[in-house]
C-alpha atoms as a PDB file:
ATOM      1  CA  UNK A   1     102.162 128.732  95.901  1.00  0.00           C
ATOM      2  CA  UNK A   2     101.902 129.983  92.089  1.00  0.00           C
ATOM      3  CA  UNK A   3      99.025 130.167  89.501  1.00  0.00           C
ATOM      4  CA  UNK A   4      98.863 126.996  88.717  1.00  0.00           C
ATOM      5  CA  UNK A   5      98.141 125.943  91.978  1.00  0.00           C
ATOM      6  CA  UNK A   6      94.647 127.167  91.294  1.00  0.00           C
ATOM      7  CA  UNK A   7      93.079 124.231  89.720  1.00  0.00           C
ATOM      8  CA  UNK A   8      94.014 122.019  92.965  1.00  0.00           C
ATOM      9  CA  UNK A   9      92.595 124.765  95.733  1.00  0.00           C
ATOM     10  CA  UNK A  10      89.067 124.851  94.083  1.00  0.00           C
ATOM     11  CA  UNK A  11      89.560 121.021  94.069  1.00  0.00           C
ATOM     12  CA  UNK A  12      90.205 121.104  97.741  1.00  0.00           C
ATOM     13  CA  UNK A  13      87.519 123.715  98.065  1.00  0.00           C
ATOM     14  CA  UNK A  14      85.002 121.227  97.179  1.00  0.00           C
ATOM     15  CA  UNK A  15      85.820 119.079  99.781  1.00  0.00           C
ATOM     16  CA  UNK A  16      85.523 121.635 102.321  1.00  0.00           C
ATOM     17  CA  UNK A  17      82.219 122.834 100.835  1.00  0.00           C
ATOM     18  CA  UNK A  18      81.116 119.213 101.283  1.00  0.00           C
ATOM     19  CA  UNK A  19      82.058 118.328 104.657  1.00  0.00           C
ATOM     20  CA  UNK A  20      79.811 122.120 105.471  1.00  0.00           C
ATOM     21  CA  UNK A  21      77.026 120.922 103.432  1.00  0.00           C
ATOM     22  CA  UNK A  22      76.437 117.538 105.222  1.00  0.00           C
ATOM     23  CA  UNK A  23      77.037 119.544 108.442  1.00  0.00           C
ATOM     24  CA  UNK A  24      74.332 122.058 107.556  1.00  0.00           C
ATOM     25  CA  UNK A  25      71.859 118.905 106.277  1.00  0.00           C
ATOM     26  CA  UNK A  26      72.420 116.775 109.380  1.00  0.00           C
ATOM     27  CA  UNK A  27      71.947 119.951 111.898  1.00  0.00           C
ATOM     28  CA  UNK A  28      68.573 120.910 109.619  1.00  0.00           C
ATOM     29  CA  UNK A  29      67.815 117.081 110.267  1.00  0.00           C
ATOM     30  CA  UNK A  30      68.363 117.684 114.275  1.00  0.00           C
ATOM     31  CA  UNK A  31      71.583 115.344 114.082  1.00  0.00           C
ATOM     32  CA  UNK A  32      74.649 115.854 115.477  1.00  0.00           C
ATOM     33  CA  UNK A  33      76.388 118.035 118.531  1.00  0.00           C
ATOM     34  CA  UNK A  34      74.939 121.392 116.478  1.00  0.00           C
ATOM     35  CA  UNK A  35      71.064 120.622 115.817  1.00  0.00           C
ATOM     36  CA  UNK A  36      69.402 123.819 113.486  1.00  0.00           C
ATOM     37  CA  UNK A  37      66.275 125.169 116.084  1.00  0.00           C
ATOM     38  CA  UNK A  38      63.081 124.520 114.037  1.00  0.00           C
ATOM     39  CA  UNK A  39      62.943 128.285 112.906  1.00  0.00           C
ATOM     40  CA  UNK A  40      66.498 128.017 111.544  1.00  0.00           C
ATOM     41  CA  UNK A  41      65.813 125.313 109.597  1.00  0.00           C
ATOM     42  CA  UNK A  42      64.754 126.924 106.473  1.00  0.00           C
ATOM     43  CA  UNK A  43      67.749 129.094 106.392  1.00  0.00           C
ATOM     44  CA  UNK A  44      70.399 125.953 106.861  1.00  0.00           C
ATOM     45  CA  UNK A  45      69.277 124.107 104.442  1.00  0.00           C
ATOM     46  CA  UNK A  46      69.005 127.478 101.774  1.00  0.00           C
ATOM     47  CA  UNK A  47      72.868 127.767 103.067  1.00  0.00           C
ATOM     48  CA  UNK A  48      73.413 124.082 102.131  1.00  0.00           C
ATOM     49  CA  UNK A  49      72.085 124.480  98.883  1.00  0.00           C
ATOM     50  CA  UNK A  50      73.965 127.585  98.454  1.00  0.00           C
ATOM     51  CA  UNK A  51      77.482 125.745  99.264  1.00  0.00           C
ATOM     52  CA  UNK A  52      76.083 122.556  97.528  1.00  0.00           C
ATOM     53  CA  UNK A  53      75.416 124.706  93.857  1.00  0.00           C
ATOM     54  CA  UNK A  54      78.896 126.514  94.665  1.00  0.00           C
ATOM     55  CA  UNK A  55      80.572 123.032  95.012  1.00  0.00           C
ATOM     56  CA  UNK A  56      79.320 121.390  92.062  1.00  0.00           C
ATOM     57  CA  UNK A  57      80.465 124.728  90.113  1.00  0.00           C
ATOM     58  CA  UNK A  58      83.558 123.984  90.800  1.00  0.00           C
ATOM     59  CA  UNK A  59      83.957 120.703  89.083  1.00  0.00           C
ATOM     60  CA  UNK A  60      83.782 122.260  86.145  1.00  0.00           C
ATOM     61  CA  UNK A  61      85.732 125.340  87.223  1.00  0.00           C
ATOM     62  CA  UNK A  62      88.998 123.270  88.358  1.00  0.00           C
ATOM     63  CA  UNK A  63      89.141 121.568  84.696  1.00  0.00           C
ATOM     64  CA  UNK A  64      88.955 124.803  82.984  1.00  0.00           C
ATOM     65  CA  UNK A  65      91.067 126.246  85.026  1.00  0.00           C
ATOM     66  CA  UNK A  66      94.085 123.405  84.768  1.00  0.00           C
ATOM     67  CA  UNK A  67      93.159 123.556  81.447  1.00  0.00           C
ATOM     68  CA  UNK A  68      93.190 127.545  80.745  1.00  0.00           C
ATOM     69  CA  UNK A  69      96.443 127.510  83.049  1.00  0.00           C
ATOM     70  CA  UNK A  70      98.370 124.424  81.583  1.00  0.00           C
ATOM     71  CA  UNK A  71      98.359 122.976  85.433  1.00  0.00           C
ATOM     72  CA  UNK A  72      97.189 120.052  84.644  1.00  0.00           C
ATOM     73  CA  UNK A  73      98.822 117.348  86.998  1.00  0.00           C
ATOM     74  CA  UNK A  74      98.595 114.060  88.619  1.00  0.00           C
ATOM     75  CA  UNK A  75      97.534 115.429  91.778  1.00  0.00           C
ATOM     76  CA  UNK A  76      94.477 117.105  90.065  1.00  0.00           C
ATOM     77  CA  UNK A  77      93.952 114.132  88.084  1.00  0.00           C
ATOM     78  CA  UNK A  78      93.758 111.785  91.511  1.00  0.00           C
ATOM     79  CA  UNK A  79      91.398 114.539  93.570  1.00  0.00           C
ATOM     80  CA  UNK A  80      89.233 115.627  91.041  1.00  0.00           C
ATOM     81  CA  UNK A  81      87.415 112.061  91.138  1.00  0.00           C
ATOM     82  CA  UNK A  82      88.028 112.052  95.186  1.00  0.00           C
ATOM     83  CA  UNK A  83      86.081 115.552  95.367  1.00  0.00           C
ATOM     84  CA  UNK A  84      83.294 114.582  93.308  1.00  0.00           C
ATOM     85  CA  UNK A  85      82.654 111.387  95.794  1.00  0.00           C
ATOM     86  CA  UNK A  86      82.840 113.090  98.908  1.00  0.00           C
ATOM     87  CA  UNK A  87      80.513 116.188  97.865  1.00  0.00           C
ATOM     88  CA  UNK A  88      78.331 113.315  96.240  1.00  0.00           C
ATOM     89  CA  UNK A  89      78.404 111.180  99.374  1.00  0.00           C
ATOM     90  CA  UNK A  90      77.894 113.873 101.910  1.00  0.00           C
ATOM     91  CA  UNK A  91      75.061 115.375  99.979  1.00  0.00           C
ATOM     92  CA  UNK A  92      73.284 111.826  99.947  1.00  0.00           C
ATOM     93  CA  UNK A  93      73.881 110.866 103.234  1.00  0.00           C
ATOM     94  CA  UNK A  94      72.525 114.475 104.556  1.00  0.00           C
ATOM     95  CA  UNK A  95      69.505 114.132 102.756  1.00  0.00           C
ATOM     96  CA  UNK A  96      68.955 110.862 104.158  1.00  0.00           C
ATOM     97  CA  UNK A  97      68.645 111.937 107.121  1.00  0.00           C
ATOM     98  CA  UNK A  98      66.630 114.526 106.408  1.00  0.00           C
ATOM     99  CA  UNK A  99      64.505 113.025 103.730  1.00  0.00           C
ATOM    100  CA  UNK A 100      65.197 109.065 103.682  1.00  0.00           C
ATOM    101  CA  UNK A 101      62.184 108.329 101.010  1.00  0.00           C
ATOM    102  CA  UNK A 102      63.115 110.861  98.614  1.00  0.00           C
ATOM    103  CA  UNK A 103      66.791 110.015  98.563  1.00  0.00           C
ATOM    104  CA  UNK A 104      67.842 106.420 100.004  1.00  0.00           C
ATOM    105  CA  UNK A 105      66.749 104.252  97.294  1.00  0.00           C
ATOM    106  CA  UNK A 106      68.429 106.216  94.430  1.00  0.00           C
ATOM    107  CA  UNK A 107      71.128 107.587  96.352  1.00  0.00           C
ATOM    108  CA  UNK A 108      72.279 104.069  97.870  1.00  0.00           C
ATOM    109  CA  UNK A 109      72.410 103.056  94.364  1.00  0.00           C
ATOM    110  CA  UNK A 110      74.645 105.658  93.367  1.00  0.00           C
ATOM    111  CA  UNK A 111      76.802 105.293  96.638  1.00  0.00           C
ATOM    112  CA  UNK A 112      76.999 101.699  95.923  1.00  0.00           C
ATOM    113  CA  UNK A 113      77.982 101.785  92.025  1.00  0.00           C
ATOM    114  CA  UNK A 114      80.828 104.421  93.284  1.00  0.00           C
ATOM    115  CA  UNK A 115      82.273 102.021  95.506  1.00  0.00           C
ATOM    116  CA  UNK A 116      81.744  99.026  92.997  1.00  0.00           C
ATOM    117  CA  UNK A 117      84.082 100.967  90.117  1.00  0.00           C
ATOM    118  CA  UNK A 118      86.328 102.170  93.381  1.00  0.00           C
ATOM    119  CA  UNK A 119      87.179  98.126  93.605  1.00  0.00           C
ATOM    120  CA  UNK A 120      87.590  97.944  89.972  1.00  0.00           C
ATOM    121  CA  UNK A 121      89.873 100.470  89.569  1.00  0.00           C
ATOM    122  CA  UNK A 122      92.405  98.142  91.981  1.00  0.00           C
ATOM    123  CA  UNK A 123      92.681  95.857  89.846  1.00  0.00           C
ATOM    124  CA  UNK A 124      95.234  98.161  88.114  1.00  0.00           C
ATOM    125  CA  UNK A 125      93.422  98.483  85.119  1.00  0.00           C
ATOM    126  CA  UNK A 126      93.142 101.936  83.260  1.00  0.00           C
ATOM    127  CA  UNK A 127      89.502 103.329  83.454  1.00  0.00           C
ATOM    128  CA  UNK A 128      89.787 107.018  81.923  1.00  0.00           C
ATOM    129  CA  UNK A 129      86.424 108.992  82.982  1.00  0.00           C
ATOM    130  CA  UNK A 130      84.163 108.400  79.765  1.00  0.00           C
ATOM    131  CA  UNK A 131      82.174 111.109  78.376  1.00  0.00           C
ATOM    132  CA  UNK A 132      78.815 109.836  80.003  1.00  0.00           C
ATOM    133  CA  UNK A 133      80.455 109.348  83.477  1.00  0.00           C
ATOM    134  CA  UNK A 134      81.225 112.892  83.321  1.00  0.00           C
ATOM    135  CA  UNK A 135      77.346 113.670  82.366  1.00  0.00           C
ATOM    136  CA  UNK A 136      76.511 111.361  85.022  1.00  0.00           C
ATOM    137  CA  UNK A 137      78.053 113.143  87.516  1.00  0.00           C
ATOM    138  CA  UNK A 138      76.680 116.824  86.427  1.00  0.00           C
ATOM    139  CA  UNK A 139      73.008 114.973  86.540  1.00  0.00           C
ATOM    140  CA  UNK A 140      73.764 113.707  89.835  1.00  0.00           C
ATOM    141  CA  UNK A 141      74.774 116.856  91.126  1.00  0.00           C
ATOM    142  CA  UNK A 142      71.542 118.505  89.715  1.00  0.00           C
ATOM    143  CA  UNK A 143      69.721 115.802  90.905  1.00  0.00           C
ATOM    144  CA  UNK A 144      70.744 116.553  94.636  1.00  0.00           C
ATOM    145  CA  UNK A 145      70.544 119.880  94.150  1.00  0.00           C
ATOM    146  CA  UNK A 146      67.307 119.402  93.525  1.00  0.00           C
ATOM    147  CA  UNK A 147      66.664 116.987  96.320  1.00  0.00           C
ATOM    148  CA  UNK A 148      67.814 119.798  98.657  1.00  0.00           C
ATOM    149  CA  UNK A 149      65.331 122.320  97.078  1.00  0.00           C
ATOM    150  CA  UNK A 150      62.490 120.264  98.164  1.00  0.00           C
ATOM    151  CA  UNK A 151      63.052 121.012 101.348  1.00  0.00           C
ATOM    152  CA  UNK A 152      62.113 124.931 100.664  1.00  0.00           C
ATOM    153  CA  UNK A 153      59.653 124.175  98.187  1.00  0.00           C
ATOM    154  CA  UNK A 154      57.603 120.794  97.988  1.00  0.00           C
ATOM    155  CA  UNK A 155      55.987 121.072  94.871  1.00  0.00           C
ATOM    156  CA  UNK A 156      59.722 120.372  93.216  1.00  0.00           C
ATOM    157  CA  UNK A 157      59.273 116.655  95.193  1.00  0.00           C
ATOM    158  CA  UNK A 158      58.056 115.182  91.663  1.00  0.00           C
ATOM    159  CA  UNK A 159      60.669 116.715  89.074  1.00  0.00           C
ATOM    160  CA  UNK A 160      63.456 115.904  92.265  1.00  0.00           C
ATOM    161  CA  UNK A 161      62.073 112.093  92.382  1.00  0.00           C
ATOM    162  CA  UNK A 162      62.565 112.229  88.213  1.00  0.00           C
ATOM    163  CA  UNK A 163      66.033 113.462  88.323  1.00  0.00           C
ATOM    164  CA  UNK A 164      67.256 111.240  91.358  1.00  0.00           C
ATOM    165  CA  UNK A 165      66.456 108.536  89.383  1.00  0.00           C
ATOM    166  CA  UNK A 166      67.952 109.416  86.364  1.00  0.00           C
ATOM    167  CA  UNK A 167      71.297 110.029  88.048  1.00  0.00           C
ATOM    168  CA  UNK A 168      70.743 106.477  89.592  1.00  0.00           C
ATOM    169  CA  UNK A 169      70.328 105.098  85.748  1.00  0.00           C
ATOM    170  CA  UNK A 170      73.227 106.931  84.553  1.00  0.00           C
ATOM    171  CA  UNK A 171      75.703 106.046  87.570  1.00  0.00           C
ATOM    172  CA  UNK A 172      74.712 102.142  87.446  1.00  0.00           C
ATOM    173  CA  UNK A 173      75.132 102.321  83.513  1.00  0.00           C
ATOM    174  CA  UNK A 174      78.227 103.418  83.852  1.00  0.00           C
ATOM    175  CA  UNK A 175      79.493 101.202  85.984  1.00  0.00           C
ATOM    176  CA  UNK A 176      78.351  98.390  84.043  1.00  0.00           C
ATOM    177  CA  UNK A 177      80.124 100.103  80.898  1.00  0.00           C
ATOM    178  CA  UNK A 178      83.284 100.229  83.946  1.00  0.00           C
ATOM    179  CA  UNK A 179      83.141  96.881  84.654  1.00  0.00           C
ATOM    180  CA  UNK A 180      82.648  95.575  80.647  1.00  0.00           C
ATOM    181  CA  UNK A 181      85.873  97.693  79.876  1.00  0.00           C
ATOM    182  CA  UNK A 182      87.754  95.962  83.081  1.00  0.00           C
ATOM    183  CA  UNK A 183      86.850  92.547  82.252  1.00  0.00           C
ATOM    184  CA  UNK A 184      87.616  92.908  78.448  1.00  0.00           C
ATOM    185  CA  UNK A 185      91.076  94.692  79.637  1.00  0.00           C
ATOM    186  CA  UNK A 186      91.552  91.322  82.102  1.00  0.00           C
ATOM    187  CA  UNK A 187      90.401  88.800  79.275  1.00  0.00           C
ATOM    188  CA  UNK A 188      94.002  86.653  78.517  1.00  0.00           C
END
């Protein structure tokens, strides 16, 4: 392992940190083999949150890093994109079960537009990550962040509810701007 290996362990990193935080969500929600006692609760989701904040850090960490480090490569590019799904999907699928009105709506939107630009990207055209896509995903990760937070203080349900949708109006704009660029790039 050398330096420049760095980028692609916080990568990886995130996907741990995901697979913990919808672990910690479900057991808060009393899912699972591991259910969170009722006086734990508070605590398990704070240490979701915690890893949740941590993980979306690293998004931006990796880049700089391959970046600072010259490490760029195709590995990074491929699991960058991967890690950003599963923290994203694990995050909205924990919440669901812990708080299905204040999450399902906008977060099946966002689960579904992910998958819809998934299928367009076999079709073997090049999508490069536009500039919005990438604001997209910070807003979603606020957004979740903040959906998360509710949980320890309910008075944040409003501003959560405002940013969940936002990330929803981002993520389906951009993959309507995905799938404009795809058919233009398929047009004879």
């Amino acid at each position: 392992m050398t330096l420049k290996d760095l980028p692609n362990l916080v990568t990886s990193a995130r996907i741990a940190l995901a697979v913990v935080v919808f672990a910690l969500l479900a057991a808060a929600a009393g899912l699972g083999p591991v259910a969170a006692p009722a006086a734990a609760r508070v605590a398990v989701i704070s240490g979701a949150l915690g890893l949740f904040v941590i993980a979306a850090l690293t998004d931006f960490v990796d880049g700089w890093l391959a970046r600072r480090l010259d490490a760029r490569s195709a590995l990074g590019v491929m699991l960058d994109p991967i890690a950003d799904k599963i923290a994203m999907v694990g995050a909205v699928v924990g919440l669901c079960a812990l708080d299905a009105p204040l999450v399902a709506w906008p977060g099946a939107l966002m689960l579904m537009r992910e998958l819809f630009v998934a299928g367009l990207r076999e079709t073997g055209v090049k999508l490069p990550v536009s500039q919005l896509a990438k604001w997209k995903t910070t807003v979603q990760l606020v957004a979740l962040s903040a959906a998360m937070a509710v949980q320890l203080a309910p008075g944040l349900r409003p501003a959560a509810v405002g940013l969940l949708w936002l990330a929803a109006g981002l993520t389906l704009w951009t993959g309507l701007d995905y799938l404009r660029r795809t058919l233009a790039a398929l047009r004879p």
